[in-house]
C-alpha atoms as a PDB file:
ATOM      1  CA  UNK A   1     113.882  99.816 115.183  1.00  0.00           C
ATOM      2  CA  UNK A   2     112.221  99.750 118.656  1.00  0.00           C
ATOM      3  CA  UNK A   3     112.376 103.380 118.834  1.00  0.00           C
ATOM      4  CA  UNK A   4     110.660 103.721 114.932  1.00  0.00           C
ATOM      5  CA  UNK A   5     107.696 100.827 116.458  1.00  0.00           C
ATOM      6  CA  UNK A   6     107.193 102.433 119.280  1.00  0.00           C
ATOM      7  CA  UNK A   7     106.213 105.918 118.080  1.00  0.00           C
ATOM      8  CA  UNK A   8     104.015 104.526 115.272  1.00  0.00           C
ATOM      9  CA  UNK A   9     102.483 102.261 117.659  1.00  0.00           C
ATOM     10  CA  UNK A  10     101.535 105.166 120.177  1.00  0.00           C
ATOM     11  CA  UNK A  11     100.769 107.714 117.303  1.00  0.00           C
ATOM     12  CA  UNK A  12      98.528 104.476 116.137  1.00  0.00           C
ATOM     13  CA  UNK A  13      97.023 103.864 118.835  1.00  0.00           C
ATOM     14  CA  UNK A  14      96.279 107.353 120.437  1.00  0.00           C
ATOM     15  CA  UNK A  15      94.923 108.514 116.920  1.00  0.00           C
ATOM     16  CA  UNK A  16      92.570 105.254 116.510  1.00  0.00           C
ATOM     17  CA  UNK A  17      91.474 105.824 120.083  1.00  0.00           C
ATOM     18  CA  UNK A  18      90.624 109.862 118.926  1.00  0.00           C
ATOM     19  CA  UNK A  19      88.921 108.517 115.282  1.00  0.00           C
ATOM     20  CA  UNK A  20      86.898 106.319 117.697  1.00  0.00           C
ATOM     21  CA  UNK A  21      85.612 107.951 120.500  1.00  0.00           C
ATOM     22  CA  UNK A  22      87.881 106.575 123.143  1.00  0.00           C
ATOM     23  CA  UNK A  23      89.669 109.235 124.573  1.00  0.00           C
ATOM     24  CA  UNK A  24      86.796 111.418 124.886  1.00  0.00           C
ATOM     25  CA  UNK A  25      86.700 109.825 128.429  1.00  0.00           C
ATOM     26  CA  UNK A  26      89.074 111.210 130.585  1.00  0.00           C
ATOM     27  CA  UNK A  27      89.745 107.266 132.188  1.00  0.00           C
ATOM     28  CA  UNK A  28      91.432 106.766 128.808  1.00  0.00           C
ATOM     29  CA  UNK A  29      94.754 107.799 129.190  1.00  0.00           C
ATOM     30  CA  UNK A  30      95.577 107.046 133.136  1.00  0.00           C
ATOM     31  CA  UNK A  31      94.609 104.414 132.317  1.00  0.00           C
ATOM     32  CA  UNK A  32      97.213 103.690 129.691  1.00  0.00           C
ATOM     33  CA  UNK A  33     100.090 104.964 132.162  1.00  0.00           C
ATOM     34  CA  UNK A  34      98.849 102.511 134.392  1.00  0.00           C
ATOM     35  CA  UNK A  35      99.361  99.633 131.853  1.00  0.00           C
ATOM     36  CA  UNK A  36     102.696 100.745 130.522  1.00  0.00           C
ATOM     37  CA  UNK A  37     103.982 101.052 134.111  1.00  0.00           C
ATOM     38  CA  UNK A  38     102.496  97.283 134.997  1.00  0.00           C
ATOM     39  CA  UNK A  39     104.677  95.828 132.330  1.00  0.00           C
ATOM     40  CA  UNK A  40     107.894  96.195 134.595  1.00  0.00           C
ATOM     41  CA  UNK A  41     106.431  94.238 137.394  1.00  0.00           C
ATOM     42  CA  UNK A  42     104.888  92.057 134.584  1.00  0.00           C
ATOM     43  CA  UNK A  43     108.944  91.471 133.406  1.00  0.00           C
ATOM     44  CA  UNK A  44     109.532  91.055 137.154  1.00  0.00           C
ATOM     45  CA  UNK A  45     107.361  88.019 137.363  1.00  0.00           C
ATOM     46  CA  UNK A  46     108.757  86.665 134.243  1.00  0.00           C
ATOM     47  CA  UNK A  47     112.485  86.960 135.561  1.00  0.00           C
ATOM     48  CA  UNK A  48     111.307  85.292 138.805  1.00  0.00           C
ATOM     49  CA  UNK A  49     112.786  87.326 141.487  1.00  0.00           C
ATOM     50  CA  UNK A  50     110.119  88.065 144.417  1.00  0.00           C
ATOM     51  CA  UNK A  51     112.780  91.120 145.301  1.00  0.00           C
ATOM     52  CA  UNK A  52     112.557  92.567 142.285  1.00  0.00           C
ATOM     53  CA  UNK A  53     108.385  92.188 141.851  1.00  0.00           C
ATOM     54  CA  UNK A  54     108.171  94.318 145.315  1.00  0.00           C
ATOM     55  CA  UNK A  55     110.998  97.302 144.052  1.00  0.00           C
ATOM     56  CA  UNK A  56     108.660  97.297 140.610  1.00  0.00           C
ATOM     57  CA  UNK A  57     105.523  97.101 142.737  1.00  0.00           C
ATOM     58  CA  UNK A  58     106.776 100.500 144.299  1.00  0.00           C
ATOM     59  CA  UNK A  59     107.766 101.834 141.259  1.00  0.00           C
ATOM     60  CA  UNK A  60     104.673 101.244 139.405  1.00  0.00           C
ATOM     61  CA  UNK A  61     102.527 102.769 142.171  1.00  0.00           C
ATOM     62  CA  UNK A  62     104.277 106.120 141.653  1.00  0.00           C
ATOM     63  CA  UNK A  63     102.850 106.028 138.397  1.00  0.00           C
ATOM     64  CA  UNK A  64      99.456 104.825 139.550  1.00  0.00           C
ATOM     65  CA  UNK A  65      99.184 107.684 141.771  1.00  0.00           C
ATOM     66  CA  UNK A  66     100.208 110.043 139.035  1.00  0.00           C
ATOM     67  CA  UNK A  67      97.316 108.494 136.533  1.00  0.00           C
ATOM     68  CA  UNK A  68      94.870 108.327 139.790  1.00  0.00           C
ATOM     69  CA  UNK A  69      95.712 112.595 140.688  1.00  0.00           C
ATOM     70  CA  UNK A  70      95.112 113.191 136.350  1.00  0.00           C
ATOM     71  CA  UNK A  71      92.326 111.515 136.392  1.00  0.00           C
ATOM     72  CA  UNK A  72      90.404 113.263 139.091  1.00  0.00           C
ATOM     73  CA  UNK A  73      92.616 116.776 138.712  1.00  0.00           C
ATOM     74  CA  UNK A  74      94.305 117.223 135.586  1.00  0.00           C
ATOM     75  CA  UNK A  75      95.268 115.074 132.737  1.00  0.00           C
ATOM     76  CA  UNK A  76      98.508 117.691 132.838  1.00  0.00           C
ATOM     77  CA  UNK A  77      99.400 114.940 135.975  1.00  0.00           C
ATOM     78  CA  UNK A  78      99.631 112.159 133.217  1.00  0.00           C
ATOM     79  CA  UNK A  79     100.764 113.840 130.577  1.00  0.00           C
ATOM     80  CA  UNK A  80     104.013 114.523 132.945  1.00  0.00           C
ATOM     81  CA  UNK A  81     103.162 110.489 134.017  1.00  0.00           C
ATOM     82  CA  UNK A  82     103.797 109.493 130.288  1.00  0.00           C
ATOM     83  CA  UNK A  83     107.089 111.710 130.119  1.00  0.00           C
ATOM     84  CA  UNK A  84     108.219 110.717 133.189  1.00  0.00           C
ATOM     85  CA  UNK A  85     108.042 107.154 132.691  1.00  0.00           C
ATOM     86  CA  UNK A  86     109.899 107.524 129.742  1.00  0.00           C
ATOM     87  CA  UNK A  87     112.494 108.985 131.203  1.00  0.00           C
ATOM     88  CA  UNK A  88     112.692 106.167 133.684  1.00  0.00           C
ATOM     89  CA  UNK A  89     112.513 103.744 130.913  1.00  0.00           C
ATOM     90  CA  UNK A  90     116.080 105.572 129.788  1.00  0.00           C
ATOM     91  CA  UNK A  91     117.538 104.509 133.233  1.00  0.00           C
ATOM     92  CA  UNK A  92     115.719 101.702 134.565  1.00  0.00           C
ATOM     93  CA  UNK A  93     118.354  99.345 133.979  1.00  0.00           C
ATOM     94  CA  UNK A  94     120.574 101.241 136.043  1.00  0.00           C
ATOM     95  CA  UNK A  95     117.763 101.282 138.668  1.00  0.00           C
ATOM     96  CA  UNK A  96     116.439  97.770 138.737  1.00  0.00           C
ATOM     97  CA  UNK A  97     118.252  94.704 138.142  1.00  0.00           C
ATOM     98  CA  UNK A  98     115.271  93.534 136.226  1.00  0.00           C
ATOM     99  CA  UNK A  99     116.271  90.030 134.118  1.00  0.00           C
ATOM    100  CA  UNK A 100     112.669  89.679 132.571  1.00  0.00           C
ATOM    101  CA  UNK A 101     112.931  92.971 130.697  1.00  0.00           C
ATOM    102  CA  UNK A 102     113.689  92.129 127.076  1.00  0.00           C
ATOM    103  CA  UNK A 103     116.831  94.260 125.303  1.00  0.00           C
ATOM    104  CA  UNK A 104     114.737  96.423 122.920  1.00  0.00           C
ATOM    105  CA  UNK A 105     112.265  97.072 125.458  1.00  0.00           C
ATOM    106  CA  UNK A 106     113.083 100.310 127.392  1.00  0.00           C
ATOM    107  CA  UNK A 107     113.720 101.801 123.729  1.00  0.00           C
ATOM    108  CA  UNK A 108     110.607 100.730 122.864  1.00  0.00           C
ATOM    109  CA  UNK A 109     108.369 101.580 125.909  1.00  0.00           C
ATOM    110  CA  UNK A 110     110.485 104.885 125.781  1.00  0.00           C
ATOM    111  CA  UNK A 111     109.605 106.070 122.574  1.00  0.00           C
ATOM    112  CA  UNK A 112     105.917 104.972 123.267  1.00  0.00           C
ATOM    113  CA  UNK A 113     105.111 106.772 126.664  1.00  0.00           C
ATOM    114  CA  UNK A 114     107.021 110.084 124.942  1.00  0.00           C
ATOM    115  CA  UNK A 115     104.561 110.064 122.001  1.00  0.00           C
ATOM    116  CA  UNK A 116     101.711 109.222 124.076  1.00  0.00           C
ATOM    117  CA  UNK A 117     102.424 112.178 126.177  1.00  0.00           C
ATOM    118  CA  UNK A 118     102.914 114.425 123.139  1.00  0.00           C
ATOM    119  CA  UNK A 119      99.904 113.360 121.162  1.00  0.00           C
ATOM    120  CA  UNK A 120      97.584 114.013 125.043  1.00  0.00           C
ATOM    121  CA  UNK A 121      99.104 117.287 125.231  1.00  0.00           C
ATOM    122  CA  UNK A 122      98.571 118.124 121.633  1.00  0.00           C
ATOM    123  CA  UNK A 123      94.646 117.098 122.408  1.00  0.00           C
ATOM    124  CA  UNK A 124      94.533 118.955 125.323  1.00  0.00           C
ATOM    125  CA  UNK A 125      95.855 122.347 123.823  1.00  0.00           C
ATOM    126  CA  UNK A 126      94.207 122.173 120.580  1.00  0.00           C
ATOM    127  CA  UNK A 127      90.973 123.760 121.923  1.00  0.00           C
ATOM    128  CA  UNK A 128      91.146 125.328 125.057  1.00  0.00           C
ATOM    129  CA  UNK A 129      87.225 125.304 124.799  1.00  0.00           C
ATOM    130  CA  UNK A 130      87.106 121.187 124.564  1.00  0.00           C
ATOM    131  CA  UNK A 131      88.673 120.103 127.207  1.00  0.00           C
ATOM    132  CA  UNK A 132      88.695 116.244 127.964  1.00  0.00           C
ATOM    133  CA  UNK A 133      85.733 115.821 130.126  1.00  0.00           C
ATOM    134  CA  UNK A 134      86.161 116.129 133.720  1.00  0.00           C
ATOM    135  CA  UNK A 135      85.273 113.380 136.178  1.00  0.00           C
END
């Protein structure tokens, strides 16, 4: 089920944010990378362990700096962001003792960040001619 919610939730979202206008601003999806890779530390927090906020704190700001180089470069960087993170998300457990992290969520936050990337790279491919605004 996580994996089913979390594709309908990013093909929700990421269409919504099209039908609306949102995403016509390149800040739109870094930003999004940015939140789904604050959620960890987030979890962190929750769990209680200082140890664990600080390896999650690095972790995060690899993403950070991938959303920060799309943003001013190429939204390529965070399409690879997205995917990337979701790849993570397969093996974070493995990674990160991380007690705050509910069961379903790595399936869930998987399944999101790879149909967030999909859907960005689908926009930025349609029209070569319309690309995302640059900053």
């Amino acid at each position: 089920m996580p994996y089913l919610i979390g594709t309908v939730l990013a093909l929700g979202v990421s269409v919504y944010a099209t039908a609306l206008g949102l995403d016509r601003d390149r800040a739109f999806y870094p930003t999004v990378l940015i939140v789904v890779a604050a959620y960890y530390v987030l979890f962190a927090a929750m769990g209680g362990s200082g140890r664990v906020m600080v390896i999650e704190s690095v972790i995060m700001a690899v993403f950070v700096v991938a959303a920060s180089l799309g943003f001013r470069r190429s939204l390529w960087l965070v399409v690879a962001g997205l995917a990337a993170h979701g790849v993570m998300d397969l093996f974070h457990q493995h990674l990160v003792a991380n007690s705050g992290v509910p069961a379903w969520w790595p399936a869930f936050c998987m399944t999101y960040d790879v149909a967030a990337a999909g859907y960005l790279a689908w926009r930025l491919t349609r029209n070569p001619a319309r690309r995302l605004p640059v900053a």
